[in-house]
Protein backbone atom coordinates (compact mmCIF):
# COMPACT_ATOMS: atom_id res chain seq x y z
CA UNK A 1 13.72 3.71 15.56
CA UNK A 2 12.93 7.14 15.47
CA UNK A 3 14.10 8.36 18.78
CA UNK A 4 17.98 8.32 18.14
CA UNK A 5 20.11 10.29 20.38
CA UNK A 6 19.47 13.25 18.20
CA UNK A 7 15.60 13.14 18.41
CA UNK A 8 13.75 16.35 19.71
CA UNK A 9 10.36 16.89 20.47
CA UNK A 10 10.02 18.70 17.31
CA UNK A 11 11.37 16.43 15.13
CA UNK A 12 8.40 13.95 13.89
CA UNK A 13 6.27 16.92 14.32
CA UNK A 14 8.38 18.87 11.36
CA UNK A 15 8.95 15.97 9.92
CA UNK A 16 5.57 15.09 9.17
CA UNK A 17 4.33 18.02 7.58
CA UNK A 18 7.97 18.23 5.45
CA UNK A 19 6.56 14.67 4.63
CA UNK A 20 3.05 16.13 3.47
CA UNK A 21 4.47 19.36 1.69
CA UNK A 22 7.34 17.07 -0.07
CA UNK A 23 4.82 15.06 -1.56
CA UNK A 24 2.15 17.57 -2.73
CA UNK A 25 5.71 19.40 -4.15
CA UNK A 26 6.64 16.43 -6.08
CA UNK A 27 3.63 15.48 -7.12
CA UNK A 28 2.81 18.89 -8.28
CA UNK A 29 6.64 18.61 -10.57
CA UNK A 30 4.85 15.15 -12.27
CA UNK A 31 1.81 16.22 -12.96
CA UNK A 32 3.24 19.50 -14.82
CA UNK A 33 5.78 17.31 -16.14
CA UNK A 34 3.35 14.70 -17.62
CA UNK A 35 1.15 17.51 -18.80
CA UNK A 36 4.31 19.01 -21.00
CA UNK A 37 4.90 15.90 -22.45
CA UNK A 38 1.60 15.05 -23.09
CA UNK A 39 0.68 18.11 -24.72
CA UNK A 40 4.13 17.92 -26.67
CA UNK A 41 3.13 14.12 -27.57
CA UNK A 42 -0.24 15.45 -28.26
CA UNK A 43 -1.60 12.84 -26.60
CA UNK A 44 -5.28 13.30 -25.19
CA UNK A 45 -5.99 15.00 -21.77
CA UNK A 46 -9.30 14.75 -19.39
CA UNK A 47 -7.66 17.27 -16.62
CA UNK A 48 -10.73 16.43 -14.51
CA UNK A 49 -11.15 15.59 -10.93
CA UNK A 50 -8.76 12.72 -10.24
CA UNK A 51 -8.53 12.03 -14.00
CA UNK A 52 -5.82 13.08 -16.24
CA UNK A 53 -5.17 11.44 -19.37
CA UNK A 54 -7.86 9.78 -21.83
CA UNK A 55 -5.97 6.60 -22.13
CA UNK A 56 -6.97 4.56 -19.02
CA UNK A 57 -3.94 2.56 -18.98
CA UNK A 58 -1.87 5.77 -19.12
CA UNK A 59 -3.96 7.36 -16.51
CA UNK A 60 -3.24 4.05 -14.15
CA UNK A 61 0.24 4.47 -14.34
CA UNK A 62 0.85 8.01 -14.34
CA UNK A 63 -1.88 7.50 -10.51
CA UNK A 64 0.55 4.57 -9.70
CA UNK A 65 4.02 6.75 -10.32
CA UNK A 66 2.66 9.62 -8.07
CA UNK A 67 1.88 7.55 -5.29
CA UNK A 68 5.40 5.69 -5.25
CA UNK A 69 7.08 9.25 -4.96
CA UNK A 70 6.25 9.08 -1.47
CA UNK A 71 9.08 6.36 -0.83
CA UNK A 72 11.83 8.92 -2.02
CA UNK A 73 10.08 11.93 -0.34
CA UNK A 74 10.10 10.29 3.57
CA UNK A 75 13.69 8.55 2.80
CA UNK A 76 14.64 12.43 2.43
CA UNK A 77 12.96 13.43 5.26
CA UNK A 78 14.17 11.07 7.80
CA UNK A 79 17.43 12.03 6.54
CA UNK A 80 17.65 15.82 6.36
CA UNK A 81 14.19 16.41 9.81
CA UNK A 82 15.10 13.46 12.06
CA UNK A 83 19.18 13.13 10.71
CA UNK A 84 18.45 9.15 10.72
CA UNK A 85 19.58 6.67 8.02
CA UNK A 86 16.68 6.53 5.65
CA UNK A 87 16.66 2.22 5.87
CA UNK A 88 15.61 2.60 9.76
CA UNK A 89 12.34 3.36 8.37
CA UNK A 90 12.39 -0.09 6.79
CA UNK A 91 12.94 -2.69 9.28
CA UNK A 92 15.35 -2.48 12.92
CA UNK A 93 18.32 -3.83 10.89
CA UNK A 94 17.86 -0.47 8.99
CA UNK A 95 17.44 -1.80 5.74
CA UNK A 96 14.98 -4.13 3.96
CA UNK A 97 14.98 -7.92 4.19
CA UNK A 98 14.99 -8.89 1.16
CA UNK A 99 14.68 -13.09 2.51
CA UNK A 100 11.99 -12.30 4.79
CA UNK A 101 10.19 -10.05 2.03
CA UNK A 102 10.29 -12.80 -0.38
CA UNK A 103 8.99 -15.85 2.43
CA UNK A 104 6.45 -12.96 3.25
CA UNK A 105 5.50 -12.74 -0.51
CA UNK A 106 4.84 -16.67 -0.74
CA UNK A 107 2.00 -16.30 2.06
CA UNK A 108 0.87 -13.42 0.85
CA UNK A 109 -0.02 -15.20 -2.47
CA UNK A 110 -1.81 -18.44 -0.75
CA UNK A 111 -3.89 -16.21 1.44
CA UNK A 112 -4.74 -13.67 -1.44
CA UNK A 113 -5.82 -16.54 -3.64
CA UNK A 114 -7.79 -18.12 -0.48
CA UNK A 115 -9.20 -15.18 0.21
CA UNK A 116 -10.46 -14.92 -3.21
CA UNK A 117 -12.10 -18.02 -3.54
CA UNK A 118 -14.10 -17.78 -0.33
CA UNK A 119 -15.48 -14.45 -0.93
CA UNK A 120 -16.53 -16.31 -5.00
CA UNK A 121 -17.82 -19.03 -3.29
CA UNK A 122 -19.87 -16.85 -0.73
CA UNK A 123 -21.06 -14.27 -3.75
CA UNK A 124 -22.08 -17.89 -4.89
CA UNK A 125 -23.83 -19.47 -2.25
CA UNK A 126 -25.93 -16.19 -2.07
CA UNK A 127 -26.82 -16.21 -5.64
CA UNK A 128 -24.84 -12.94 -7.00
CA UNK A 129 -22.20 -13.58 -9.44
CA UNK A 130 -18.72 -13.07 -8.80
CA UNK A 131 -18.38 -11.35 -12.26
CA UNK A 132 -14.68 -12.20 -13.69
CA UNK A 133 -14.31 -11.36 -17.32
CA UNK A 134 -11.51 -12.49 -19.74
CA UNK A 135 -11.51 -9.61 -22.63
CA UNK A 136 -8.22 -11.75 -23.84
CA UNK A 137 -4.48 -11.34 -24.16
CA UNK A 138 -4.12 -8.60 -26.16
CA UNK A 139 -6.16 -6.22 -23.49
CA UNK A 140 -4.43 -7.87 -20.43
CA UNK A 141 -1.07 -7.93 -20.82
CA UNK A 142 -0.33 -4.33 -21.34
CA UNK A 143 -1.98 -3.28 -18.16
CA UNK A 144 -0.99 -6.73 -16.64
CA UNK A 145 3.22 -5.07 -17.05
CA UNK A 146 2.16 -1.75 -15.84
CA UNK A 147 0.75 -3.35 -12.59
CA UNK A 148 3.35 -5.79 -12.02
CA UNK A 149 6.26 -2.98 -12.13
CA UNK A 150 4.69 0.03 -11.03
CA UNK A 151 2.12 -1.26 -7.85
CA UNK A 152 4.94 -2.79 -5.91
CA UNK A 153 6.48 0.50 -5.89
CA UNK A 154 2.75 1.96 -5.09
CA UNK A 155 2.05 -0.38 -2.01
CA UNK A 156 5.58 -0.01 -0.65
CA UNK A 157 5.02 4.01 -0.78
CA UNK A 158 1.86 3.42 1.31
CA UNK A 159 3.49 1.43 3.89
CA UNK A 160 6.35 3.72 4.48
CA UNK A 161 3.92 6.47 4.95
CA UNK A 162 1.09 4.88 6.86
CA UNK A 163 2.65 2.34 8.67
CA UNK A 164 6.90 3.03 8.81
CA UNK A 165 6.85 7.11 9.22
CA UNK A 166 3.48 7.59 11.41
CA UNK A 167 4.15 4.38 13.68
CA UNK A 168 7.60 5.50 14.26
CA UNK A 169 7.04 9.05 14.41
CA UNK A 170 5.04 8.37 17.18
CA UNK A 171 6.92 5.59 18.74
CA UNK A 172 9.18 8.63 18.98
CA UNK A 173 7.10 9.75 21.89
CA UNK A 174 4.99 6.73 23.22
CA UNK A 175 5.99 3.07 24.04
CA UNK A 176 3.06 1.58 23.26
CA UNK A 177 2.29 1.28 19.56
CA UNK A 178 -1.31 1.26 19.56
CA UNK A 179 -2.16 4.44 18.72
CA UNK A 180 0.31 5.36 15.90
CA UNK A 181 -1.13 1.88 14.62
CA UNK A 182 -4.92 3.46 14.62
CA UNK A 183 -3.58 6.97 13.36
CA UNK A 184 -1.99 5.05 10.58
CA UNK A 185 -4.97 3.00 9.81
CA UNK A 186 -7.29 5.65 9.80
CA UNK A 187 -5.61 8.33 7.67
CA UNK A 188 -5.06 5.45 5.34
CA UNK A 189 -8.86 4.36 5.38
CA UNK A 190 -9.66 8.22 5.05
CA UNK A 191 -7.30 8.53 1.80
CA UNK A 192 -9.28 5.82 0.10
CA UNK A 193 -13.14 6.34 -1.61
CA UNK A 194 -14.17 3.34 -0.13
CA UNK A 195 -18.23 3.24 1.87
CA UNK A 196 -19.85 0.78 4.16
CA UNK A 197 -17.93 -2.65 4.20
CA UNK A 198 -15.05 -0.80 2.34
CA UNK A 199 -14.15 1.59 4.76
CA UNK A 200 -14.33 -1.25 7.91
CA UNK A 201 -11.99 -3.50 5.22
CA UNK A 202 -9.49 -0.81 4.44
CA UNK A 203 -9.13 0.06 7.87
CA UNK A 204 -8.35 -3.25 9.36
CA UNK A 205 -5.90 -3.79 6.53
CA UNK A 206 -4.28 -0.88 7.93
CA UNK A 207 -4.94 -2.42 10.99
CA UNK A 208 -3.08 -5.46 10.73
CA UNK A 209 -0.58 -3.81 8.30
CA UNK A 210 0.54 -1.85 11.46
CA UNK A 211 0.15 -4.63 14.08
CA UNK A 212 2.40 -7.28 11.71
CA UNK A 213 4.92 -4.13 11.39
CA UNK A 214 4.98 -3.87 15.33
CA UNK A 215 5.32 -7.77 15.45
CA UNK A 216 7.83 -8.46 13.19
CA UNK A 217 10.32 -5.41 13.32
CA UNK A 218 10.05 -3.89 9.61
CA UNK A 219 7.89 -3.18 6.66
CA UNK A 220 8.30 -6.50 4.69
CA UNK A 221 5.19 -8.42 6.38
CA UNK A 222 3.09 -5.45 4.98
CA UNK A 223 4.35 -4.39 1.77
CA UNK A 224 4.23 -8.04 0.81
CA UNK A 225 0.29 -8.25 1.17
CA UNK A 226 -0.08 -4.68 0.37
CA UNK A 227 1.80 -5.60 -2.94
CA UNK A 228 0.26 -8.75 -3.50
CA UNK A 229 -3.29 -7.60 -2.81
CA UNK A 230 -3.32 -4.74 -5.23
CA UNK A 231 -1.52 -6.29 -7.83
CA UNK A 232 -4.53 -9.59 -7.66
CA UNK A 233 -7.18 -6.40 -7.20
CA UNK A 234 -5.80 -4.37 -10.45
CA UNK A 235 -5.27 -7.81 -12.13
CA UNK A 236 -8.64 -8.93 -11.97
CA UNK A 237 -9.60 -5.94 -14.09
CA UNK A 238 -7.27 -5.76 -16.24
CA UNK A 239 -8.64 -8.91 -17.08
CA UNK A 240 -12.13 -7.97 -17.64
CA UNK A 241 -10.99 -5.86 -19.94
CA UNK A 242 -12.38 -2.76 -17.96
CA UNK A 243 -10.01 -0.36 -16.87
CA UNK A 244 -11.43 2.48 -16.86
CA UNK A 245 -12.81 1.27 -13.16
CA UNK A 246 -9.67 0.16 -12.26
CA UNK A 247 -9.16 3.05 -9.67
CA UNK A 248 -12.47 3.68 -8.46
CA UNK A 249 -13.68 2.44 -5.26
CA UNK A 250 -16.91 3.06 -3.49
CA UNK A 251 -18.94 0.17 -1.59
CA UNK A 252 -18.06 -3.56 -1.45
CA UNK A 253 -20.94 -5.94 -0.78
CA UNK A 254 -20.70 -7.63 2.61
CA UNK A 255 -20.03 -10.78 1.04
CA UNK A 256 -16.15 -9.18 0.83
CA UNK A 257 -15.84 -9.85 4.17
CA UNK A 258 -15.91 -13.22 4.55
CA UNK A 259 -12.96 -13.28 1.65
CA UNK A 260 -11.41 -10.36 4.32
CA UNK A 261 -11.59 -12.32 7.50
CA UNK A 262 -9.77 -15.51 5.41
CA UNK A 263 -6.89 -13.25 3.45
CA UNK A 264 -6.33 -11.56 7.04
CA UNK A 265 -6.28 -14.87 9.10
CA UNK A 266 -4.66 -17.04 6.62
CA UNK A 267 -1.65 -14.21 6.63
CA UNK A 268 -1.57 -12.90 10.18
CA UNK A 269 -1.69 -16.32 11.15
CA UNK A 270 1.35 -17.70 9.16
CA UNK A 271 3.16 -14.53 9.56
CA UNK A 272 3.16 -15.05 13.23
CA UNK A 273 4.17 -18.48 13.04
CA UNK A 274 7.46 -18.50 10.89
CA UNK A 275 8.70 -14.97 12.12
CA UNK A 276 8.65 -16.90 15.76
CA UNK A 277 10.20 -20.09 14.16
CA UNK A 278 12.61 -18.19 12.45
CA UNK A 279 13.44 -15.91 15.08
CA UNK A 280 12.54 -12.75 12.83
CA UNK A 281 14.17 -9.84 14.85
CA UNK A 282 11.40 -7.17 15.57
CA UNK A 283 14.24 -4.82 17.90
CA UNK A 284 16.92 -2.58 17.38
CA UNK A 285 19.91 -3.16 19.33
């Protein structure tokens, strides 16, 4: 998709670090911009490490906005580096599809909720808890809205960095897909505090996010998981009632994987199946 008849040599190399400097640009304008209105609003500030505002649930959206400015940021630069229309990033019809995304969505649910309940039933069987809290209505469903409107946005970003820009950047130069599929994966495992089971999981997420991209021709397959993944992750704590955790990450006990290998069969699996039966298109013409 990238290699129009206007593509150079130099193109996804520019356009890459544009990509990279756009963002920490942008991001840079938010954060001053959330700090003026903050300290205007006088509402409380940490200003430490990754931690900005006192008010976790304000701190989890303002985390959740940054990361979705990367969807605007490589639109613009496959528009103004590689002089492409921005939707080829999304799928080879050039734009999202929107059916597909939604069918994609439906599986992404089952196996996100099977995935869940093997990796309980496994904490189970090897007597640790699977520790779900309820802190009740009133301290769910304010996070619960943040999450469902702003980590859609947050997962799509992700994908059309990790898996639509560096794939195609390199599929500007290589026919086989296989290695912007492990660049991808591992600059997304690298961007993520995850240790020991955490950093194998995140990686073949990225993994089979960049495979099921490959497979099926666009970014719906992954942003659909992506989506659906992080909004069941965040929700879960919301939940409990403890958000203050909701954005750390560090190790997962090994138990995860079993609920990894089901989520990642369950949807691979199906994905394959109905993109074939449905003749999902996964070439340009």
């Amino acid at each position: 998709m990238a290699r129009t008849p206007l593509h150079r040599w130099w193109r996804p190399i520019l356009g890459t670090l544009a990509a990279v400097g756009g963002f920490l640009i942008v991001s840079l304008g938010l954060v001053m911009a959330a700090w003026t209105v903050a300290t205007l609003a006088r509402l409380p500030l940490v200003m430490s490490g990754d931690r900005m505002f006192v008010d976790p649930l304000l701190d989890l959206g303002f985390h959740l906005s940054v990361i979705a400015l990367a969807i605007p940021v490589v639109y613009g630069t496959a528009w103004a580096i590689q002089r492409r229309p921005p939707g080829t990033l999304s799928s080879v019809l050039g734009r999202l599809r929107w059916n597909w995304l939604a069918l994609c969505l439906l599986v992404a649910v089952a196996a996100v909720v099977l995935g869940q309940l093997a990796e309980a039933v496994t904490l189970l069987l090897t007597g640790m808890d699977p520790v779900y809290g309820w802190a009740g209505w009133e301290t769910f469903l304010p996070p619960a809205l943040v999450i469902l409107v702003l980590v859609p946005f947050q997962a799509a970003a992700e994908e059309y960095m990790f898996r639509g820009w560096i794939i195609q950047a390199f599929g500007a130069y290589l026919r086989n897909p296989w290695p912007g599929i492990l660049l991808g994966a591992s600059a997304f495992a690298a961007l993520h505090g995850y240790t020991d089971w955490g950093i194998a999981y995140v990686f073949g997420f990225g993994v089979l996010m960049g495979w099921l991209a490959i497979l099926t021709g666009g970014l719906e397959a992954p942003i659909a998981l992506h989506a659906t993944n992080n909004v069941a992750a965040f929700g879960v704590v919301a939940a409990s009632g403890d958000l203050d955790s909701a954005l750390q990450q560090g190790e997962l006990p090994w138990q995860s994987v079993v609920g990894t290998v089901v989520q990642f069969a369950v949807y691979g699996g199906a994905v394959v199946v109905i993109a074939r039966r449905r003749a999902i298109r996964s070439l340009s013409r």
